[in-house]
N, C-alpha and C. Protein backbone atom coordinates (compact mmCIF):
# COMPACT_ATOMS: atom_id res chain seq x y z
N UNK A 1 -2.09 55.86 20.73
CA UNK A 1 -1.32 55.09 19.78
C UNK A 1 -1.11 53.66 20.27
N UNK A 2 -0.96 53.60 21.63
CA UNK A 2 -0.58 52.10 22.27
C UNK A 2 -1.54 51.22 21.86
N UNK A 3 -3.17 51.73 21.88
CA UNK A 3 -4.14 51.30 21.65
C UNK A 3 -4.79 50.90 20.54
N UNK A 4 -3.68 51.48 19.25
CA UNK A 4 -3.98 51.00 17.87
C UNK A 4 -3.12 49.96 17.61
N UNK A 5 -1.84 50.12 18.48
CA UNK A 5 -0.94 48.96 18.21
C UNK A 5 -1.32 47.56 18.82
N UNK A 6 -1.61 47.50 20.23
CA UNK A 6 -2.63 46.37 20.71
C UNK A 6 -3.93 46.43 20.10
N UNK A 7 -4.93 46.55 19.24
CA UNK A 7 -5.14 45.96 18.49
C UNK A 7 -4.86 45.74 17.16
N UNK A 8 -4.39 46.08 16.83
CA UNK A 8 -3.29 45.39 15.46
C UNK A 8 -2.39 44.23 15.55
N UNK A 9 -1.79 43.97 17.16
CA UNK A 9 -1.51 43.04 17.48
C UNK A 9 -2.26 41.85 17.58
N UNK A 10 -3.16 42.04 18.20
CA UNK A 10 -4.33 41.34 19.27
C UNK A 10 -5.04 40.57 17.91
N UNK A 11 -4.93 41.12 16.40
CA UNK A 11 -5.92 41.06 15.17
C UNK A 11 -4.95 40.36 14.57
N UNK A 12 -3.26 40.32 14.36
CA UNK A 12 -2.42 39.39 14.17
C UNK A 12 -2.79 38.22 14.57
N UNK A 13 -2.08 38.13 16.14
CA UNK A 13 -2.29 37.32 16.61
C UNK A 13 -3.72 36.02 16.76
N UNK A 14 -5.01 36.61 16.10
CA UNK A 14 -6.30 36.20 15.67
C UNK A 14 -5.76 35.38 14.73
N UNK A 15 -5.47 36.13 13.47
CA UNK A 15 -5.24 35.77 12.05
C UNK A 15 -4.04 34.30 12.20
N UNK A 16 -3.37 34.60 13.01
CA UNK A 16 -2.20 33.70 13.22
C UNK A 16 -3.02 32.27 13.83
N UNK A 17 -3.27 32.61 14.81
CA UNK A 17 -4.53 31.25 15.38
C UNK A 17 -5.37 30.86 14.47
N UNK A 18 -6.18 31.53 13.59
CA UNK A 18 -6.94 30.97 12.78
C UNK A 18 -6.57 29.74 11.57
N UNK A 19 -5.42 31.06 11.15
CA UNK A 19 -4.94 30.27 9.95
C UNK A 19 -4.02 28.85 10.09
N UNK A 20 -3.57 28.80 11.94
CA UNK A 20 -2.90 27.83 12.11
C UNK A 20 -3.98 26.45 11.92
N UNK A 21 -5.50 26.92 12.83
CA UNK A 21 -6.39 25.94 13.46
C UNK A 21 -6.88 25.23 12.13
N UNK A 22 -6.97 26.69 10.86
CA UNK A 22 -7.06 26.22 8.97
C UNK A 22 -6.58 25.14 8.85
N UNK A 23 -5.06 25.50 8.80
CA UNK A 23 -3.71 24.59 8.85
C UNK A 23 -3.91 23.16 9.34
N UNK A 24 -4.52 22.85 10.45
CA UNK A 24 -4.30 22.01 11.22
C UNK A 24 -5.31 21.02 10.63
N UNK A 25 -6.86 21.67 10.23
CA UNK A 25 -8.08 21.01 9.75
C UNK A 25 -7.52 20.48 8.30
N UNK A 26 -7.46 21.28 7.54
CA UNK A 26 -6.68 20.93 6.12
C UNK A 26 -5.68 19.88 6.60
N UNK A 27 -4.53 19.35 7.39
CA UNK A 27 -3.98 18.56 6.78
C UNK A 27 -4.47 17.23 7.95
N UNK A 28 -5.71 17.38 8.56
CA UNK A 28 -6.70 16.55 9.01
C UNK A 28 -6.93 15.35 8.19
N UNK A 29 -7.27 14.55 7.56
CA UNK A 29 -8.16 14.12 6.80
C UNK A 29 -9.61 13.14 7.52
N UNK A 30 -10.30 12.89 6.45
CA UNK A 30 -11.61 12.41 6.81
C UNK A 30 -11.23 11.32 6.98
N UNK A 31 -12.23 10.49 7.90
CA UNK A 31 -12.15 9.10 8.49
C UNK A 31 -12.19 8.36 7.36
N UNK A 32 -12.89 8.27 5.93
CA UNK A 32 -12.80 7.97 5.06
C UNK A 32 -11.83 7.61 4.21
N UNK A 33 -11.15 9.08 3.95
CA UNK A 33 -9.96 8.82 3.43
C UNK A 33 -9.18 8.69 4.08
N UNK A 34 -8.81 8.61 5.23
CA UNK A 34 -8.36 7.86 6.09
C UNK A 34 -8.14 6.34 5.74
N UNK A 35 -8.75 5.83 5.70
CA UNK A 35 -9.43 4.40 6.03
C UNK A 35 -9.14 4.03 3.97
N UNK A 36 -9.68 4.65 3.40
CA UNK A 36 -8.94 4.05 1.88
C UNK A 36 -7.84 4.15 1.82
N UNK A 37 -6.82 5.16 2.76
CA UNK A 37 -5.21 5.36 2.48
C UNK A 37 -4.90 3.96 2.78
N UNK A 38 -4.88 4.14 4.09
CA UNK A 38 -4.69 3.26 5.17
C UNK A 38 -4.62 1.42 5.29
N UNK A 39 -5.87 1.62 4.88
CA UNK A 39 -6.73 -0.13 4.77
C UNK A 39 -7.26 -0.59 4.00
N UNK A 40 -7.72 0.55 2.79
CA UNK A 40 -8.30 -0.22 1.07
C UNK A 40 -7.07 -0.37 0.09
N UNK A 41 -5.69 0.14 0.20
CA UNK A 41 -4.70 0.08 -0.19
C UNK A 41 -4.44 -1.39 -0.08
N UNK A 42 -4.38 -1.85 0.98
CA UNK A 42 -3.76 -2.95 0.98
C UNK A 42 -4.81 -4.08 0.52
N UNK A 43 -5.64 -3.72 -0.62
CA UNK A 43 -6.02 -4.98 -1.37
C UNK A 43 -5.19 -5.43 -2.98
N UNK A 44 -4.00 -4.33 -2.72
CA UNK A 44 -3.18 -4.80 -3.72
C UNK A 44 -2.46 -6.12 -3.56
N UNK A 45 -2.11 -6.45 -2.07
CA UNK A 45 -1.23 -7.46 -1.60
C UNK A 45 -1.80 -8.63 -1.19
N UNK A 46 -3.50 -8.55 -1.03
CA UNK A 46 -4.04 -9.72 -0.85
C UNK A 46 -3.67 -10.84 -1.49
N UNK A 47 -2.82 -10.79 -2.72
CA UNK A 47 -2.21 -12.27 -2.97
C UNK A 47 -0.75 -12.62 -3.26
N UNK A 48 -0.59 -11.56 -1.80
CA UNK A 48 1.43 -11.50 -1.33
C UNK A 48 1.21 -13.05 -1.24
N UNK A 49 2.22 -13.69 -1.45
CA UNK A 49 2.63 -15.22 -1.01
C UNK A 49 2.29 -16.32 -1.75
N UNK A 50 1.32 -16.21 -2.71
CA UNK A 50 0.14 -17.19 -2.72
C UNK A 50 0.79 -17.65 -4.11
N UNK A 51 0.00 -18.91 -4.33
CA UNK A 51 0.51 -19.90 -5.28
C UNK A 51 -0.21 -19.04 -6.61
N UNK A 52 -1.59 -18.85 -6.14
CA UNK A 52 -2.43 -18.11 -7.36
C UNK A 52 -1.49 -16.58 -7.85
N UNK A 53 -0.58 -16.40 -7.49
CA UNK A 53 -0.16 -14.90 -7.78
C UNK A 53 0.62 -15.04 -8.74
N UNK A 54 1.23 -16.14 -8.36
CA UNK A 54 2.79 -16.58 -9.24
C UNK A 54 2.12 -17.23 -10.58
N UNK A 55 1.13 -17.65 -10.09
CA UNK A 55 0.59 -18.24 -11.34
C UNK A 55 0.25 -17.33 -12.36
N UNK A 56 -0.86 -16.77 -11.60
CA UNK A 56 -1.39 -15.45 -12.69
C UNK A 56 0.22 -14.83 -13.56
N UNK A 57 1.22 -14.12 -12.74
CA UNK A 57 2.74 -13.53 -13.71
C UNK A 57 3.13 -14.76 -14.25
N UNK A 58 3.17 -15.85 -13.95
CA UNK A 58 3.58 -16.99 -14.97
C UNK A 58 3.04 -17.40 -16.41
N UNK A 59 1.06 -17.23 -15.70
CA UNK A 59 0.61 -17.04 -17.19
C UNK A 59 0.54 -15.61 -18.20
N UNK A 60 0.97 -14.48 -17.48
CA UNK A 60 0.88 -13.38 -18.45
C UNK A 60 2.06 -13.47 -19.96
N UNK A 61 3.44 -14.46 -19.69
CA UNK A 61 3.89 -14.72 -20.31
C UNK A 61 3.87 -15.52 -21.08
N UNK A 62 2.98 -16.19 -21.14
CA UNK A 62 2.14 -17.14 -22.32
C UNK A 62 1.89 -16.94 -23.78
N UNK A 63 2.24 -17.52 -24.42
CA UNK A 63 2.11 -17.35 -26.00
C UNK A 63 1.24 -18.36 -26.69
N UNK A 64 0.22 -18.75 -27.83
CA UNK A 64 -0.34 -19.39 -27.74
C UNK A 64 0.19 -19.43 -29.49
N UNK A 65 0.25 -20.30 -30.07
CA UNK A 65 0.57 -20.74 -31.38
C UNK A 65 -0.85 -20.55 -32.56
N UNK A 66 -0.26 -19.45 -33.59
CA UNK A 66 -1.37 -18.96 -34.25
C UNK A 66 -2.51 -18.31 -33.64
N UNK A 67 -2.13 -17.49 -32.42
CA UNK A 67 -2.99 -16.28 -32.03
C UNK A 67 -1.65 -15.26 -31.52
N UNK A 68 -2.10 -14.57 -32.62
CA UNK A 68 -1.14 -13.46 -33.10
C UNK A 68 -1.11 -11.99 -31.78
N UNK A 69 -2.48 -12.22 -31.74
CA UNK A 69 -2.52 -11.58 -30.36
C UNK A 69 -1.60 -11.48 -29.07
N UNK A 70 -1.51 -13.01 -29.01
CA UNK A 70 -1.40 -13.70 -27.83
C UNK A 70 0.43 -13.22 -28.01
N UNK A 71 1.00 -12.91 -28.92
CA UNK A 71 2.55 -12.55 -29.25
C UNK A 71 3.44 -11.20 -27.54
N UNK A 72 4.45 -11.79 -27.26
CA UNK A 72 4.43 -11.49 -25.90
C UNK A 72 5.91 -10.51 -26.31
N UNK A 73 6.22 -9.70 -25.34
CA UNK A 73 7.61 -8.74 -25.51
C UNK A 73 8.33 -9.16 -25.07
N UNK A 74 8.02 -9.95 -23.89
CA UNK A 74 9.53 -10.46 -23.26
C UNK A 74 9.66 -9.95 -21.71
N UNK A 75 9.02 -8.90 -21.84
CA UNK A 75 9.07 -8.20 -19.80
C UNK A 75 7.60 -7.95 -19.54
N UNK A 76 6.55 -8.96 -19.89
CA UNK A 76 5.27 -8.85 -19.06
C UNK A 76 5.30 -8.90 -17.96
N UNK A 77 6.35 -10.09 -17.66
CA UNK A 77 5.96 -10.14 -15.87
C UNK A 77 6.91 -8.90 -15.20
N UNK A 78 7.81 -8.57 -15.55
CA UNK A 78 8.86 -7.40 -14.83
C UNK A 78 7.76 -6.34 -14.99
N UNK A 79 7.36 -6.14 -16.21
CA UNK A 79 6.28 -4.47 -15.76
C UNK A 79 5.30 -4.71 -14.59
N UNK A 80 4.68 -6.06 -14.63
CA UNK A 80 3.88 -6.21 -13.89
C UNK A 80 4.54 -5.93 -12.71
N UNK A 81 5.10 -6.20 -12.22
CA UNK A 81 5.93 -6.10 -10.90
C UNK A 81 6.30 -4.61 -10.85
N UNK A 82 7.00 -4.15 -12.03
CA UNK A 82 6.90 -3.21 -11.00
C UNK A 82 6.37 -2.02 -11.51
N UNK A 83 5.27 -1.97 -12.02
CA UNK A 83 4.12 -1.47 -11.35
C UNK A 83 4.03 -1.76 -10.13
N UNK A 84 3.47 -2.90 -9.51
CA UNK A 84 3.40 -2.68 -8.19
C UNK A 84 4.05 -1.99 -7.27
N UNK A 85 5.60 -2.05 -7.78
CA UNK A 85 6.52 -1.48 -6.94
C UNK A 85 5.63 0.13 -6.75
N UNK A 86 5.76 0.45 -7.90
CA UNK A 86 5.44 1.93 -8.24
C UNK A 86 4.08 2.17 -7.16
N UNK A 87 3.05 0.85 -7.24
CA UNK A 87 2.33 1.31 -6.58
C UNK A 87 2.00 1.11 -4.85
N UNK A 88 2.91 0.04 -4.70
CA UNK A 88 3.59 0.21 -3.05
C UNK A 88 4.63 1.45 -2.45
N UNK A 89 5.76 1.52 -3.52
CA UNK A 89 6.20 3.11 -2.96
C UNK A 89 5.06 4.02 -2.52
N UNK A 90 4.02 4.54 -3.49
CA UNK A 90 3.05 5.57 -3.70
C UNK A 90 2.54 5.03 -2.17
N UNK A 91 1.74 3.75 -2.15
CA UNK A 91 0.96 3.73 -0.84
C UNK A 91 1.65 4.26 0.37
N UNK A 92 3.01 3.81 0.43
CA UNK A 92 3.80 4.38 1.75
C UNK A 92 3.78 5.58 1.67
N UNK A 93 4.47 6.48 0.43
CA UNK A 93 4.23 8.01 0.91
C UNK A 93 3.10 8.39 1.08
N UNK A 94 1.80 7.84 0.52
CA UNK A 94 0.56 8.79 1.22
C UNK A 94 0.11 8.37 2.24
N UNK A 95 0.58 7.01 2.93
CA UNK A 95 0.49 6.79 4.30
C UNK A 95 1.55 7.66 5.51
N UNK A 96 2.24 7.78 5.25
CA UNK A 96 3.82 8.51 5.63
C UNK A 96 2.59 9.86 6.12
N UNK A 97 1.98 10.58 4.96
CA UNK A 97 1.37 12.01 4.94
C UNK A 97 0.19 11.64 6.03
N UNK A 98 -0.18 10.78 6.48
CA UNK A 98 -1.57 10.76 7.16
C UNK A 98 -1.02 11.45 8.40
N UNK A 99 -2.47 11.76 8.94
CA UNK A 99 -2.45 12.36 10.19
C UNK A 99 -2.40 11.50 11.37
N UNK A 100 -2.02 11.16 12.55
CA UNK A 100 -1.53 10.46 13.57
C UNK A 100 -1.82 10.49 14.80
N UNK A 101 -3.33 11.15 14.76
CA UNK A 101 -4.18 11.30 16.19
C UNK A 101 -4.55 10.02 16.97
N UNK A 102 -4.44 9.55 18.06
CA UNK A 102 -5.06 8.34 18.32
C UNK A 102 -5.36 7.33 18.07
N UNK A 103 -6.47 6.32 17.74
CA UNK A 103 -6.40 5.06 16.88
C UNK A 103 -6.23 4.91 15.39
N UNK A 104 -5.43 6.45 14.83
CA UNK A 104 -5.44 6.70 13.54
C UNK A 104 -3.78 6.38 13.38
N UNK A 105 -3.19 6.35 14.87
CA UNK A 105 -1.29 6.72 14.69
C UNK A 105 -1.34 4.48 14.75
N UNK A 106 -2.29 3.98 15.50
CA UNK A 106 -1.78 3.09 15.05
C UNK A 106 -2.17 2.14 14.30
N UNK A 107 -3.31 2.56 13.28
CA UNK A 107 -3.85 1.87 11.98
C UNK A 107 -2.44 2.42 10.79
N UNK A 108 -1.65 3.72 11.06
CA UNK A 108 -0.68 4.53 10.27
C UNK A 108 0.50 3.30 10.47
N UNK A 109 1.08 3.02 11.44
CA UNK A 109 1.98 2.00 11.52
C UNK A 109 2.10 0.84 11.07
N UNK A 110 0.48 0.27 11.52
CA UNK A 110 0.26 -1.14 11.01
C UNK A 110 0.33 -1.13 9.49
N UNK A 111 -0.12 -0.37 8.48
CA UNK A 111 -0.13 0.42 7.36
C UNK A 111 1.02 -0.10 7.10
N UNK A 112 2.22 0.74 7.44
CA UNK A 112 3.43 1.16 6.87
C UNK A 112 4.33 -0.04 7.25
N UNK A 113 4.08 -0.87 7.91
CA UNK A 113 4.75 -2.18 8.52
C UNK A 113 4.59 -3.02 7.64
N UNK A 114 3.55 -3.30 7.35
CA UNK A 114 2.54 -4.08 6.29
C UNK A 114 3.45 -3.98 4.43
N UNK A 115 3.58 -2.53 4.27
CA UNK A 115 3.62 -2.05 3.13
C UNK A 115 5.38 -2.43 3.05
N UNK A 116 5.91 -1.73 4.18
CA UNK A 116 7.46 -1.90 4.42
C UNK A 116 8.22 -3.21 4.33
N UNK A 117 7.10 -4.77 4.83
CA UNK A 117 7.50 -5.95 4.36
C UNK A 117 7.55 -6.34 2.90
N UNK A 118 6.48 -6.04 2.29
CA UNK A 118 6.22 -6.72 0.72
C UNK A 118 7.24 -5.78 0.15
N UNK A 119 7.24 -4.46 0.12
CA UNK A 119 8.40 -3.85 -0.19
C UNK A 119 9.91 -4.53 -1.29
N UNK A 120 9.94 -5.17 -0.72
CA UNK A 120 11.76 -5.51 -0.62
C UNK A 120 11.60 -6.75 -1.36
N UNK A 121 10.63 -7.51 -1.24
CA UNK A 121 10.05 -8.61 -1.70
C UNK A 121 9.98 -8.80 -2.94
N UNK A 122 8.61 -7.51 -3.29
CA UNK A 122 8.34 -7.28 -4.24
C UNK A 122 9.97 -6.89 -5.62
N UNK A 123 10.46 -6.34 -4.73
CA UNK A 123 11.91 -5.91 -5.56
C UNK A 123 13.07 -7.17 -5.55
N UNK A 124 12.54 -7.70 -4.97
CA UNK A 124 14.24 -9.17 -4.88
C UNK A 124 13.36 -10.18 -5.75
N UNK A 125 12.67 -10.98 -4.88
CA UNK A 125 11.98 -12.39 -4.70
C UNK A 125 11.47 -12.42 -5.86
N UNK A 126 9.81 -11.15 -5.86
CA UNK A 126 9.34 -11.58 -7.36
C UNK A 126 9.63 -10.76 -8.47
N UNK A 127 10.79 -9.63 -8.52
CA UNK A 127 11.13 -9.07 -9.48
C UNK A 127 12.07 -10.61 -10.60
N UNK A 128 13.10 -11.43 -9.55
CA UNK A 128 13.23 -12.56 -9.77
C UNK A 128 12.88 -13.61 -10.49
N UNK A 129 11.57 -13.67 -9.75
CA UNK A 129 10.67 -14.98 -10.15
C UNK A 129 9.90 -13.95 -11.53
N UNK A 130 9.67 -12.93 -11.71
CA UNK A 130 9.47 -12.05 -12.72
C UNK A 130 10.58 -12.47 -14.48
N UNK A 131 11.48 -12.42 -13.90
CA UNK A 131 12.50 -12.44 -15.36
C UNK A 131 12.53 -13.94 -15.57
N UNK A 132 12.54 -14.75 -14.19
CA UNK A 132 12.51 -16.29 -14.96
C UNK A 132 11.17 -16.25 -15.76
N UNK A 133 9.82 -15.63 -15.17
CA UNK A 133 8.72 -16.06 -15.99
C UNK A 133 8.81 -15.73 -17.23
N UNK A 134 9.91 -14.04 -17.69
CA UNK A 134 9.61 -13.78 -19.04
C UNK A 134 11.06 -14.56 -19.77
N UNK A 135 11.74 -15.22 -18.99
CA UNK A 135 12.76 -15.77 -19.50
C UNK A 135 12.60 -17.15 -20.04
N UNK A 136 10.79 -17.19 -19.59
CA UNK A 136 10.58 -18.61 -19.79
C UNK A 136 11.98 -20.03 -19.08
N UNK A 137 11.96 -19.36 -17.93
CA UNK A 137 13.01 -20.11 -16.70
C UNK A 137 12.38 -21.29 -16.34
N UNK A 138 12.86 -22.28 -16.25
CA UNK A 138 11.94 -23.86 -15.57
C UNK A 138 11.33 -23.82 -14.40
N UNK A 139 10.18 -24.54 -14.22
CA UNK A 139 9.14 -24.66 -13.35
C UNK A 139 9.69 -24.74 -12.34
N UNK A 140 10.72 -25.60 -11.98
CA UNK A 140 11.90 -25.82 -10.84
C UNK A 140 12.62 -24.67 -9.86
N UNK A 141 12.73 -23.95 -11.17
CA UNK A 141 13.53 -22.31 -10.86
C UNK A 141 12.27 -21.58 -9.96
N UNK A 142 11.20 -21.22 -10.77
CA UNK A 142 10.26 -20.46 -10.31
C UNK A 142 9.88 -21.29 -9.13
N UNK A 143 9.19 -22.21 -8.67
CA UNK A 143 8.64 -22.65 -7.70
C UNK A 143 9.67 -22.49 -6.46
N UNK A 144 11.05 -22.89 -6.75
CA UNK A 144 12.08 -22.65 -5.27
C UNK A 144 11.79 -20.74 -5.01
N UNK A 145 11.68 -19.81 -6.14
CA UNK A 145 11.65 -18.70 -5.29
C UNK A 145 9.70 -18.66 -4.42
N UNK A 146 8.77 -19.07 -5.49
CA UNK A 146 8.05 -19.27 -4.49
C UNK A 146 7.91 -19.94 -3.18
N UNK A 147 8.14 -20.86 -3.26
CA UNK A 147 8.37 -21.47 -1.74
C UNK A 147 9.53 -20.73 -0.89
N UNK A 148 10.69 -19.93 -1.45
CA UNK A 148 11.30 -18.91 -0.04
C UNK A 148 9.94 -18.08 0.11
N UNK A 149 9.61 -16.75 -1.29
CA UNK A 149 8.45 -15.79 -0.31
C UNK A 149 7.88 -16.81 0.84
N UNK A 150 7.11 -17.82 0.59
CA UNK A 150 6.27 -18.70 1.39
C UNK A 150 6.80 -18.75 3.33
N UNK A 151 8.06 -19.17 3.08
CA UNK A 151 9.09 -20.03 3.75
C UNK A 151 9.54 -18.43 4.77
N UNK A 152 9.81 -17.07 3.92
CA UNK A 152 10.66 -16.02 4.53
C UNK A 152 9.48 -15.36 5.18
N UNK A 153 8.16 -14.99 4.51
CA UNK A 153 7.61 -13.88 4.58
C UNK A 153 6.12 -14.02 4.82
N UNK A 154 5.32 -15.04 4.73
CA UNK A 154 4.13 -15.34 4.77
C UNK A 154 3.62 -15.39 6.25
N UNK A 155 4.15 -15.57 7.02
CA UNK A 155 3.51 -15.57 8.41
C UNK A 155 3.73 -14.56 8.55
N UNK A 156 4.97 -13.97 8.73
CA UNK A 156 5.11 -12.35 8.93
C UNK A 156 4.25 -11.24 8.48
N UNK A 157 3.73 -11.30 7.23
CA UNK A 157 2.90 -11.13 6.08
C UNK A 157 1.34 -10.97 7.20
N UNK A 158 1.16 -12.66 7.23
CA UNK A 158 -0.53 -13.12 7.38
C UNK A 158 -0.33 -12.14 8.81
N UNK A 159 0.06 -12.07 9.71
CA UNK A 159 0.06 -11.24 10.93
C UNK A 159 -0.30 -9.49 10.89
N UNK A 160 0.88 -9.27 10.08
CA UNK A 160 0.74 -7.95 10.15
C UNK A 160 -0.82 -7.25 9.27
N UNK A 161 -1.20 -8.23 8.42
CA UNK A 161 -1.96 -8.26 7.43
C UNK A 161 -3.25 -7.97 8.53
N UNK A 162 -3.41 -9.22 9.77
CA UNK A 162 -4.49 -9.48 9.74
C UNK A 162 -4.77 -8.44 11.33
N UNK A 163 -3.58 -8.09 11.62
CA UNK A 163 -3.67 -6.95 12.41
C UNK A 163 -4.29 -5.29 12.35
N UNK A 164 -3.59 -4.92 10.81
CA UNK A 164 -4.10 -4.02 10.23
C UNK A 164 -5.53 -4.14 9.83
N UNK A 165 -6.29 -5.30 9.36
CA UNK A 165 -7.32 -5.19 8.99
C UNK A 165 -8.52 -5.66 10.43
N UNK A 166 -8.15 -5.65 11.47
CA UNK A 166 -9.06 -6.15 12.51
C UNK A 166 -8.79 -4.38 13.40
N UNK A 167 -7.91 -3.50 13.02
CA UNK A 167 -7.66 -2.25 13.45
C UNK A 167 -8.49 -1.36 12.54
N UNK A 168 -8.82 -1.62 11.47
CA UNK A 168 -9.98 -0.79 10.19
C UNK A 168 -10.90 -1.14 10.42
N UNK A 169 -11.10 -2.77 10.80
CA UNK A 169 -12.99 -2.69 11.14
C UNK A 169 -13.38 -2.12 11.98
N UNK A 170 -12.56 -2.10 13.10
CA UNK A 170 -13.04 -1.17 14.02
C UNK A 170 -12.93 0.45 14.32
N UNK A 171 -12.07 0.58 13.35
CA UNK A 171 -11.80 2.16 12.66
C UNK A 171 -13.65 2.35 11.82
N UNK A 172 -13.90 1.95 11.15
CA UNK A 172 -14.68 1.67 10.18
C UNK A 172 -15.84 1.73 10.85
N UNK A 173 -16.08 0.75 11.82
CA UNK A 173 -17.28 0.66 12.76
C UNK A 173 -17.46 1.92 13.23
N UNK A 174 -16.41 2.24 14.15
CA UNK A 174 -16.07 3.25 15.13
C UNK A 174 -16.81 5.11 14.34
N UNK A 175 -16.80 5.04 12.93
CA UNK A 175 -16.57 5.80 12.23
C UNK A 175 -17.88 5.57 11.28
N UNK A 176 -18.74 4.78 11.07
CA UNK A 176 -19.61 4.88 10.35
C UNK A 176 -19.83 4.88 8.71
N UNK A 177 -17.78 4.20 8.40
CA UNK A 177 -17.91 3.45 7.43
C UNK A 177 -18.18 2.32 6.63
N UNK A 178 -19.61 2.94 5.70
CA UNK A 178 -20.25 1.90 4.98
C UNK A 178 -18.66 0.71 3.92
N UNK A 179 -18.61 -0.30 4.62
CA UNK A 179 -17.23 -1.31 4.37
C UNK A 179 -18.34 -2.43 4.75
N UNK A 180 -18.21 -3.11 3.36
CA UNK A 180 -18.43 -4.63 3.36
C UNK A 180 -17.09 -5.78 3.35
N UNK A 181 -17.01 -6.44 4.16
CA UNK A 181 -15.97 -7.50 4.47
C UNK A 181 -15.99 -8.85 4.15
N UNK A 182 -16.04 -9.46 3.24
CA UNK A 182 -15.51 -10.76 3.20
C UNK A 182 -14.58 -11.59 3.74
């Protein structure tokens, strides 16, 4: 009897290892998706700071006289924004979920550092500069909040930015992802 119970044990204990080592592969991910969580995400923010950004939400509120089309609601630039929000939260939690082995724990940080600045930004500064644009607010108004992002957050920004992305090429290299760089 001892001998049916050690292996019944012995066949647990298998099943238990296996399904852990399962466990462990499953919430693995590929260098790939890795590397899109991680470092293709952040081509949403490529124009954190920039004069061209404010411009682009400045002109979405544009109306053009006798193009009926062109007829505006009033919160183009606030959806626009936050959408983004919506889609910077999202990037952090599926960065949050990555796995954290080796040069993967600190492409995960640089990630979430990155994401964790524009953050707050995105919700004060240009949610802000957002309602003056659909408030049709003076050029005066909008340009002082651009020049704080500029003034608060842009070096902080260009750093962490250019940290994370010199940590993916070589993730990328390292890994045998086909990534073209401009």
């Amino acid at each position: 009897m001892t001998s049916i119970l050690k292996k019944a044990t012995t066949h647990r204990l298998l099943i238990t290892l296996l399904s852990g080592l399962l466990f462990l592969t499953a919430c693995t991910e590929s260098a790939d998706r890795f590397f899109g969580i991680a470092v293709l995400n952040t081509n949403i923010l490529r124009e954190f700071g920039s004069p061209a950004f404010a411009k682009r939400l400045n002109d979405e509120t544009k109306e053009f006289p006798g193009v009926p089309a062109s007829k505006k609601n009033g919160d183009e630039a606030q959806k626009n924004i936050s959408n983004q929000i919506l889609y910077i939260e999202k990037c952090i939690k599926d960065i949050n979920a990555l796995s954290e082995s080796g040069v993967k724990k600190e492409i995960k940080t640089a990630a979430l550092e990155l994401f964790e600045l524009v953050l707050p930004v995105y919700k004060n500064e240009y949610m802000a500069y957002a309602k003056l644009c659909d408030a049709k607010g003076t050029q005066e108004q909008k340009d002082l909040i651009v020049k704080e992002i500029d003034e608060k957050y842009n070096e902080a920004f260009e750093k962490k930015y250019i940290r994370l992305l010199e940590k993916g090429k070589a993730f990328a290299q390292d890994n045998n992802l086909n990534v073209k760089w401009e």
